[in-house]
C-alpha atoms as a PDB file:
ATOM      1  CA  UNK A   1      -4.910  17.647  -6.922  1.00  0.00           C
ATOM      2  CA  UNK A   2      -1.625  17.501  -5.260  1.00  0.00           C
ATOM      3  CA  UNK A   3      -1.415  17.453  -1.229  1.00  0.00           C
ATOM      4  CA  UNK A   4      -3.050  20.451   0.432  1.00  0.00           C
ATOM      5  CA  UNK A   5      -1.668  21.669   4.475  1.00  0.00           C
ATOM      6  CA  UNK A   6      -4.527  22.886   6.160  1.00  0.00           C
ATOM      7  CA  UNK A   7      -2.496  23.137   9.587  1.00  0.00           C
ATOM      8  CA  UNK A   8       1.263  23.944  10.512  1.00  0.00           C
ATOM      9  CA  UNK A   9       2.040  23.745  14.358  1.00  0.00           C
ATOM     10  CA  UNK A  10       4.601  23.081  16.544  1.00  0.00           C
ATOM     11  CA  UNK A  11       5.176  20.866  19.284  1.00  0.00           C
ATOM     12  CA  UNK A  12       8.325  21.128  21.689  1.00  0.00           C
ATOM     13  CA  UNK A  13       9.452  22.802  18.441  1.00  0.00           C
ATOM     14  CA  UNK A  14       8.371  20.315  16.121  1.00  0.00           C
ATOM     15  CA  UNK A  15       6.889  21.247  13.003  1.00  0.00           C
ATOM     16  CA  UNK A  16       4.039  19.289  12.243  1.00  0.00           C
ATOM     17  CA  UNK A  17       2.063  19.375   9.437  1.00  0.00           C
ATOM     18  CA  UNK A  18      -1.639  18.243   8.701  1.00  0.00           C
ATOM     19  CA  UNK A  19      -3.186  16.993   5.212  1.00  0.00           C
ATOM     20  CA  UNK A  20      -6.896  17.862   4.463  1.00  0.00           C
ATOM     21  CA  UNK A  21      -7.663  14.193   4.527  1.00  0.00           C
ATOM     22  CA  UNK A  22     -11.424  15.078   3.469  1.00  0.00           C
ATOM     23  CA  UNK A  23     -10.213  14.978  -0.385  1.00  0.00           C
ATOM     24  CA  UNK A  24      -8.778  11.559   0.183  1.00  0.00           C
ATOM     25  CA  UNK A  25     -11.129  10.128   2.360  1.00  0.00           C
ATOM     26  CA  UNK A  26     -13.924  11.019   0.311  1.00  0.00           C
ATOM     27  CA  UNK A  27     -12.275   9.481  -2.788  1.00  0.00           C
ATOM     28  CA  UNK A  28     -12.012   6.407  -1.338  1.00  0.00           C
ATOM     29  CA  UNK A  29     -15.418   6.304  -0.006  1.00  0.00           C
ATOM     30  CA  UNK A  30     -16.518   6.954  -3.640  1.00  0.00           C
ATOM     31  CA  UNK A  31     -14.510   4.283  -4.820  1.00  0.00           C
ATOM     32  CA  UNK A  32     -15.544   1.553  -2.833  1.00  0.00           C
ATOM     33  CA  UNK A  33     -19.135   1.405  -4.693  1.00  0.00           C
ATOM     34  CA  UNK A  34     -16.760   0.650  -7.129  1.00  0.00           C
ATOM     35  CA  UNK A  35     -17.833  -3.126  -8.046  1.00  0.00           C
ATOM     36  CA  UNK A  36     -15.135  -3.725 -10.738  1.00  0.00           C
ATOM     37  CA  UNK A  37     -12.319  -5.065  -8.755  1.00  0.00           C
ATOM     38  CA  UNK A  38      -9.576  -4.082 -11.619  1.00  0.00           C
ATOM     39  CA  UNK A  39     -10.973  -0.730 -11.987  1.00  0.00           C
ATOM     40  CA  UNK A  40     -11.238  -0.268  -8.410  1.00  0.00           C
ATOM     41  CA  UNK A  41      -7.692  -1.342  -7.989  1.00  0.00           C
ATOM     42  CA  UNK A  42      -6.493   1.419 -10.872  1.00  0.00           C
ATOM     43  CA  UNK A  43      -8.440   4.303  -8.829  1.00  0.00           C
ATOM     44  CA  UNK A  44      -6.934   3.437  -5.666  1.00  0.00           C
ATOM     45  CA  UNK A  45      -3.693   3.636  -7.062  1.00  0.00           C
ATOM     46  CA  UNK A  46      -4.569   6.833  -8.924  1.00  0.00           C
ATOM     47  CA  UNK A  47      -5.680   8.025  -5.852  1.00  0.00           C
ATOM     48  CA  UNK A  48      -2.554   6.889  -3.791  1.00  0.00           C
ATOM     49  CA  UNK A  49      -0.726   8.928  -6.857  1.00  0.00           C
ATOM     50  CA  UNK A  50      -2.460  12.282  -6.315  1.00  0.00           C
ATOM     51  CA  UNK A  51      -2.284  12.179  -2.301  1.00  0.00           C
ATOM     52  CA  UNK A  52       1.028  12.095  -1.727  1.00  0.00           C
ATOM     53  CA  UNK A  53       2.183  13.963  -5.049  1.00  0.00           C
ATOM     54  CA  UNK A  54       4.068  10.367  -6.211  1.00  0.00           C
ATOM     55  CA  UNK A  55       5.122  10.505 -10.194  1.00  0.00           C
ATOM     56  CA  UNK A  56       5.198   6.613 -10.242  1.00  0.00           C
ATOM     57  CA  UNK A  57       4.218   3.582  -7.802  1.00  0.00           C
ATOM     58  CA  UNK A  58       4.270  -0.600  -7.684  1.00  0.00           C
ATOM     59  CA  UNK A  59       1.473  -2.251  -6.104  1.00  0.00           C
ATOM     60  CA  UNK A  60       2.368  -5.388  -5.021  1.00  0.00           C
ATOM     61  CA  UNK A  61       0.831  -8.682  -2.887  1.00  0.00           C
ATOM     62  CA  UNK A  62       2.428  -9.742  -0.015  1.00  0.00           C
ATOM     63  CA  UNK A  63       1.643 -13.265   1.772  1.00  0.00           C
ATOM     64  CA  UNK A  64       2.710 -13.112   5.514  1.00  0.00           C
ATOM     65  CA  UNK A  65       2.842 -17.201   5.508  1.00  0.00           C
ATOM     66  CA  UNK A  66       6.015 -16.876   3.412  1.00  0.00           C
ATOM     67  CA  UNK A  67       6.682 -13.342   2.942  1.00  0.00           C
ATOM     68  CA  UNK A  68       6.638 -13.872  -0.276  1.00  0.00           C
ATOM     69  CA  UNK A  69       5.363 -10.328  -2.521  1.00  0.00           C
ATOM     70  CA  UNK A  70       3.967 -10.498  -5.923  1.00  0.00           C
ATOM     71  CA  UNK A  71       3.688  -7.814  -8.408  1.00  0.00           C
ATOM     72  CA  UNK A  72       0.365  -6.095  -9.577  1.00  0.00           C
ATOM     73  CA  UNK A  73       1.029  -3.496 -11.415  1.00  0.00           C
ATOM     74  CA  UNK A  74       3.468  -0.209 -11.736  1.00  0.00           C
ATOM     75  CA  UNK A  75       1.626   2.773 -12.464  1.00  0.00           C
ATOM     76  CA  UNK A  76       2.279   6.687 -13.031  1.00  0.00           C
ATOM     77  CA  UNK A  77      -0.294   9.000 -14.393  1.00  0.00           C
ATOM     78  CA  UNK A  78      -0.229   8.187 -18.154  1.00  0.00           C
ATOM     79  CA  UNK A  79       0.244   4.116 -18.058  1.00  0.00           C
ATOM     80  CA  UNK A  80      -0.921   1.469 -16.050  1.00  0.00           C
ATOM     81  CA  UNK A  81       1.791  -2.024 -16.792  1.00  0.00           C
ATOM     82  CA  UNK A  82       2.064  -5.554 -15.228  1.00  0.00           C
ATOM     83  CA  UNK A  83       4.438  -6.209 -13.279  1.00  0.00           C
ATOM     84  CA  UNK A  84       3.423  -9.800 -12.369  1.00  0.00           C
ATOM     85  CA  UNK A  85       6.994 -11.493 -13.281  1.00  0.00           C
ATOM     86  CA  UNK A  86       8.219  -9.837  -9.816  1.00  0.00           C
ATOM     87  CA  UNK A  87       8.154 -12.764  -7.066  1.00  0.00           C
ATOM     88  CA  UNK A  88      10.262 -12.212  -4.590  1.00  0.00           C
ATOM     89  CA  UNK A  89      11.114 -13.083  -1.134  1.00  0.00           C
ATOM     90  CA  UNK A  90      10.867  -9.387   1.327  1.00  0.00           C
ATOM     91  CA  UNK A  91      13.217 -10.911   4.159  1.00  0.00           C
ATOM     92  CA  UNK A  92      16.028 -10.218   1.247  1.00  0.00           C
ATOM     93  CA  UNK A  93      14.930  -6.251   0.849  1.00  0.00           C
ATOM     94  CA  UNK A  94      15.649  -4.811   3.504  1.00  0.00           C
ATOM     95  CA  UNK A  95      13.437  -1.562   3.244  1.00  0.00           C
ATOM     96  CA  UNK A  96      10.363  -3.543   2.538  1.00  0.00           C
ATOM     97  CA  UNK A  97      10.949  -6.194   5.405  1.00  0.00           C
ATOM     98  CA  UNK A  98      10.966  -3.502   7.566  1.00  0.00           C
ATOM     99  CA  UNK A  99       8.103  -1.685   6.396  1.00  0.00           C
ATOM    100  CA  UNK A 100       6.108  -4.822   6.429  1.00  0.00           C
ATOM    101  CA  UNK A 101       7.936  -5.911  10.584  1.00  0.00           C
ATOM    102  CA  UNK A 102       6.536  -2.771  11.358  1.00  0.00           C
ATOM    103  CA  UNK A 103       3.607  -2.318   9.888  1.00  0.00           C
ATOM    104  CA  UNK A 104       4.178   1.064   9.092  1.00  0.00           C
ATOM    105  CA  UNK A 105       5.339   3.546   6.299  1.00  0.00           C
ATOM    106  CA  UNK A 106       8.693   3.552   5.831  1.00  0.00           C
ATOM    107  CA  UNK A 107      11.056   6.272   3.533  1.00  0.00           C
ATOM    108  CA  UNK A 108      14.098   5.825   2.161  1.00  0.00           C
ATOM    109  CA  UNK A 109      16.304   8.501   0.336  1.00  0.00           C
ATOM    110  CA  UNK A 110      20.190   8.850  -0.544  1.00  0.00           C
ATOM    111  CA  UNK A 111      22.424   6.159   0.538  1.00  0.00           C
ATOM    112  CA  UNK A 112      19.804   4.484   2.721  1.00  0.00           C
ATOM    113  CA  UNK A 113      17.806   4.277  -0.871  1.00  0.00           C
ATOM    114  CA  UNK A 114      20.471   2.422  -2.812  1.00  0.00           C
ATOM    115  CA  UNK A 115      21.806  -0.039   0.486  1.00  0.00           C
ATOM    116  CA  UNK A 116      18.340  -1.455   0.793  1.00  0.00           C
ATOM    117  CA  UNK A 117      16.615  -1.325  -2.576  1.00  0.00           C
ATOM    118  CA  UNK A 118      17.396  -4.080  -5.253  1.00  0.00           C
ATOM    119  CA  UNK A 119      18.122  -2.459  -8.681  1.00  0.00           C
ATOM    120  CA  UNK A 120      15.264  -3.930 -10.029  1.00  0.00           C
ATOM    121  CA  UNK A 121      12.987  -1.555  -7.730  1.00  0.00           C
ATOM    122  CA  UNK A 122      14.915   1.338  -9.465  1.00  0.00           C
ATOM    123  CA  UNK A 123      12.486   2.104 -11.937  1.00  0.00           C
ATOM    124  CA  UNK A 124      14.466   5.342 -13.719  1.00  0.00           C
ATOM    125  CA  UNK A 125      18.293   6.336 -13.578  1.00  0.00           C
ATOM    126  CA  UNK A 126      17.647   8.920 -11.570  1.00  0.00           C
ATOM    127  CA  UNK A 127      15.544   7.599  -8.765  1.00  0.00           C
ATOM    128  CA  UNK A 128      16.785   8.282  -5.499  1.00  0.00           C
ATOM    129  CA  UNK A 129      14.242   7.715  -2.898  1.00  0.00           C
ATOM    130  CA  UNK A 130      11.455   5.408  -1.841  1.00  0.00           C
ATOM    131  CA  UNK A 131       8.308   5.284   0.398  1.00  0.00           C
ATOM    132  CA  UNK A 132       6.906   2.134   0.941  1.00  0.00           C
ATOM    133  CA  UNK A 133       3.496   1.851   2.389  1.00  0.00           C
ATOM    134  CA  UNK A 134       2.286  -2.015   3.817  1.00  0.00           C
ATOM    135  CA  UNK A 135      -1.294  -2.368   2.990  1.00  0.00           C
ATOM    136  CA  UNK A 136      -3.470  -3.898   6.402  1.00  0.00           C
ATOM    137  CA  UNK A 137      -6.400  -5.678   7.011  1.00  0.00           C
ATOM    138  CA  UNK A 138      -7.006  -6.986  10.523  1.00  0.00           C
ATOM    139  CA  UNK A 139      -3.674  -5.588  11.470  1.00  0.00           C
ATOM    140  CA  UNK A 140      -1.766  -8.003   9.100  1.00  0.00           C
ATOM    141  CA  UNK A 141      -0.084  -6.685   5.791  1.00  0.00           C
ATOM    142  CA  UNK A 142      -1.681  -8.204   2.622  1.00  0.00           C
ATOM    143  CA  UNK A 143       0.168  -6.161   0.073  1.00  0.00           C
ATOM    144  CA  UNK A 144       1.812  -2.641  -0.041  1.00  0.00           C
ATOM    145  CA  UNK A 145       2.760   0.142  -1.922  1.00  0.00           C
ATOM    146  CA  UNK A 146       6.269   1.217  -3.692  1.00  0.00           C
ATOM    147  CA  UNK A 147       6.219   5.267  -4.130  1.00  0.00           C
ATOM    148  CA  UNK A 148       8.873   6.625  -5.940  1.00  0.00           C
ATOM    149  CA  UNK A 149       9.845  10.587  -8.107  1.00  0.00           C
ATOM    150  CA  UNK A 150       7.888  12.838  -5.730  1.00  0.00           C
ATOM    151  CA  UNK A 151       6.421  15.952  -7.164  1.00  0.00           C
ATOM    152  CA  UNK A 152       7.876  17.889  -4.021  1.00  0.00           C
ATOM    153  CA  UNK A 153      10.274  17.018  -0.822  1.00  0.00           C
ATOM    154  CA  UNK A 154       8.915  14.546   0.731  1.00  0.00           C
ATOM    155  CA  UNK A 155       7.742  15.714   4.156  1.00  0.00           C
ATOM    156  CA  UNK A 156       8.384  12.575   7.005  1.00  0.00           C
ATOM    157  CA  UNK A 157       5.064  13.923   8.616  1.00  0.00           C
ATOM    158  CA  UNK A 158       3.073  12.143   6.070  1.00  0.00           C
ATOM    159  CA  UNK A 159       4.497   9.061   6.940  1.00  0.00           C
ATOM    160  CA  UNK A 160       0.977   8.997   9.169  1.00  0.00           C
ATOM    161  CA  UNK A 161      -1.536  10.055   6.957  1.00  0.00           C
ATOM    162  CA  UNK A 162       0.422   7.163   4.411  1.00  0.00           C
ATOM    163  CA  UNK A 163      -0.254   4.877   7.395  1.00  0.00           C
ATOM    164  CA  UNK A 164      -3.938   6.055   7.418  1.00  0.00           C
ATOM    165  CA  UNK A 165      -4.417   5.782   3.773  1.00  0.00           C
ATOM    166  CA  UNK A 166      -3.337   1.813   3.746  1.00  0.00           C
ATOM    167  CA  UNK A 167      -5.213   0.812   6.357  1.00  0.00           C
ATOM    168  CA  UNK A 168      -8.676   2.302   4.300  1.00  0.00           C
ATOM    169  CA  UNK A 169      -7.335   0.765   1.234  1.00  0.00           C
ATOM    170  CA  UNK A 170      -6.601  -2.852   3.177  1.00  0.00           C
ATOM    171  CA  UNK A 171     -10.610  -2.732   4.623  1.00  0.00           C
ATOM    172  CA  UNK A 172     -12.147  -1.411   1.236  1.00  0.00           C
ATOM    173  CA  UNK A 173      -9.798  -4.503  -0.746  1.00  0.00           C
ATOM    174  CA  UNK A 174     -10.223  -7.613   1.850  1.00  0.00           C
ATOM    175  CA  UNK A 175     -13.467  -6.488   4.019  1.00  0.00           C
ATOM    176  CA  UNK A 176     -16.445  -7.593   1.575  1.00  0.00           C
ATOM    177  CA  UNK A 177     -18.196 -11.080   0.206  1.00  0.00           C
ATOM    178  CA  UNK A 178     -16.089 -12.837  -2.456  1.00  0.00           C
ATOM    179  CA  UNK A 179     -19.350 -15.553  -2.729  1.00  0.00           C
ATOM    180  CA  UNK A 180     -20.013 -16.628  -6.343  1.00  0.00           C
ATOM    181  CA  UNK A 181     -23.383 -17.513  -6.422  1.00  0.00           C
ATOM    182  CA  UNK A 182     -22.589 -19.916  -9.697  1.00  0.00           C
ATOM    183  CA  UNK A 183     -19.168 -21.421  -7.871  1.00  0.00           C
ATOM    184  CA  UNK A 184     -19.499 -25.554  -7.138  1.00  0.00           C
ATOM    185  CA  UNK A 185     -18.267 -25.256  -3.859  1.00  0.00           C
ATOM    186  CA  UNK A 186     -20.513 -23.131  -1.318  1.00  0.00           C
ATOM    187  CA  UNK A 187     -18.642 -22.376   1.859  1.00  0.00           C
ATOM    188  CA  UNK A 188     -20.508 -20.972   5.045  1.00  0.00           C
ATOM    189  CA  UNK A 189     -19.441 -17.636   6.796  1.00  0.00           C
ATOM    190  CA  UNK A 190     -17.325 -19.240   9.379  1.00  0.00           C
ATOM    191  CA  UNK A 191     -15.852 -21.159   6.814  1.00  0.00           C
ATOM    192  CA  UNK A 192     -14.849 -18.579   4.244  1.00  0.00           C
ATOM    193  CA  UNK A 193     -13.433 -16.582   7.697  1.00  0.00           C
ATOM    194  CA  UNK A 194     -11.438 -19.293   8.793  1.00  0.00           C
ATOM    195  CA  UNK A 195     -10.263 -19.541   5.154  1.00  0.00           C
ATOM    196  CA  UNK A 196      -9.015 -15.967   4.912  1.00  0.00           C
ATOM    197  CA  UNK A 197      -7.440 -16.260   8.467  1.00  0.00           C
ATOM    198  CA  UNK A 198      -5.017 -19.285   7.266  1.00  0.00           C
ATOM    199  CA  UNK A 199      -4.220 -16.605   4.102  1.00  0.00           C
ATOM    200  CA  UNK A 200      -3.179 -14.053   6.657  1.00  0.00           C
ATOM    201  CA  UNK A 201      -0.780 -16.320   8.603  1.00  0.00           C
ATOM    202  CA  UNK A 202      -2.832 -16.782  11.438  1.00  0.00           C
ATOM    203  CA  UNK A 203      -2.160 -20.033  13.961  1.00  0.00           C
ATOM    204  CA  UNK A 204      -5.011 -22.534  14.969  1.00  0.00           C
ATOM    205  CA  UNK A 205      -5.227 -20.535  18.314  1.00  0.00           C
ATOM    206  CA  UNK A 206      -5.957 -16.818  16.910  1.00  0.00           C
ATOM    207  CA  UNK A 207      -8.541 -18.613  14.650  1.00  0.00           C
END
């Protein structure tokens, strides 16, 4: 199902407008009992697809130590590809280094699209705008999202239910036990914390 508006008001003559985030939410709460990390990464992004009527997205892993990002996978609603030969470094995209600075969904259209995208974002000829949603867990971005050939204007109002949506997704993708009860090397709690804190850029004084 494509976006529904339950609400239109106005503030100080500001329309704003207000998704029924029950269809989303619940989604994602069914897909957390997900166990299969793959498939729970392909109905997250199917998910992220339908929400905010997006033809095609890039999922990507991002490491605040280096800012280096990482492909996943690029997605639209027929075909699911790899897209792990993307490495690059965000301080050199603009749009995404922002996105990521701020912690917060950024969009992109027009000539502010083609100054800050590489070409190699520009996954059709006629692509023209971009939403780019960080992904955060613990208030630090671990990954994001590349939206791109929306099904209808985008509306900059959603730029806050995209904000919502990433920081579910970040909790449901980072907030669980990654023990393997056959794995050589048992770590304790604390351990596997302090672990996942040096991941997420943390220094010796916030651990």
């Amino acid at each position: 199902a494509y976006i529904k508006l339950i609400n239109r008001f106005y503030i100080k003559g500001v329309l704003f407008l207000v998704i029924e985030r029950n269809t989303w939410e619940q989604n994602l709460a069914k897909i957390n009992s997900v166990e299969n990390v793959d498939r729970k990464i392909k109905m997250i992004i199917e998910c992220f697809l339908s929400t905010f009527s997006i033809e095609e997205t890039m999922l990507f892993r991002y490491s605040p130590i280096d800012h280096l990002a990482e492909g996943i996978v690029c997605a639209n609603t027929n075909e699911f590809k790899c897209i792990s030969s993307i490495r690059d470094d965000v301080t050199t995209i603009p749009a995404i280094f922002e996105a990521i600075q701020k912690k917060s969904a950024q969009y992109f259209e027009s000539n502010d699209f083609h100054l800050n995208i590489p070409r190699k974002y520009i996954i059709a000829e006629n692509q023209n705008s971009l939403l780019v949603v960080p992904i955060t867990f613990n208030h630090v971005v671990v990954g994001y999202f590349l939206g791109t050939h929306f099904h209808k204007n985008f509306d900059p109002q959603l730029l806050m239910e995209a904000n919502l949506f990433s920081s579910q997704v970040g909790e449901m993708l980072f907030n669980h036990p990654c023990y393997v009860e056959n794995n050589e090397i048992k770590l304790s709690k604390r351990e596997f914390e302090v672990m996942k804190c040096v991941a997420f850029g943390y220094s010796s004084k916030q651990i």
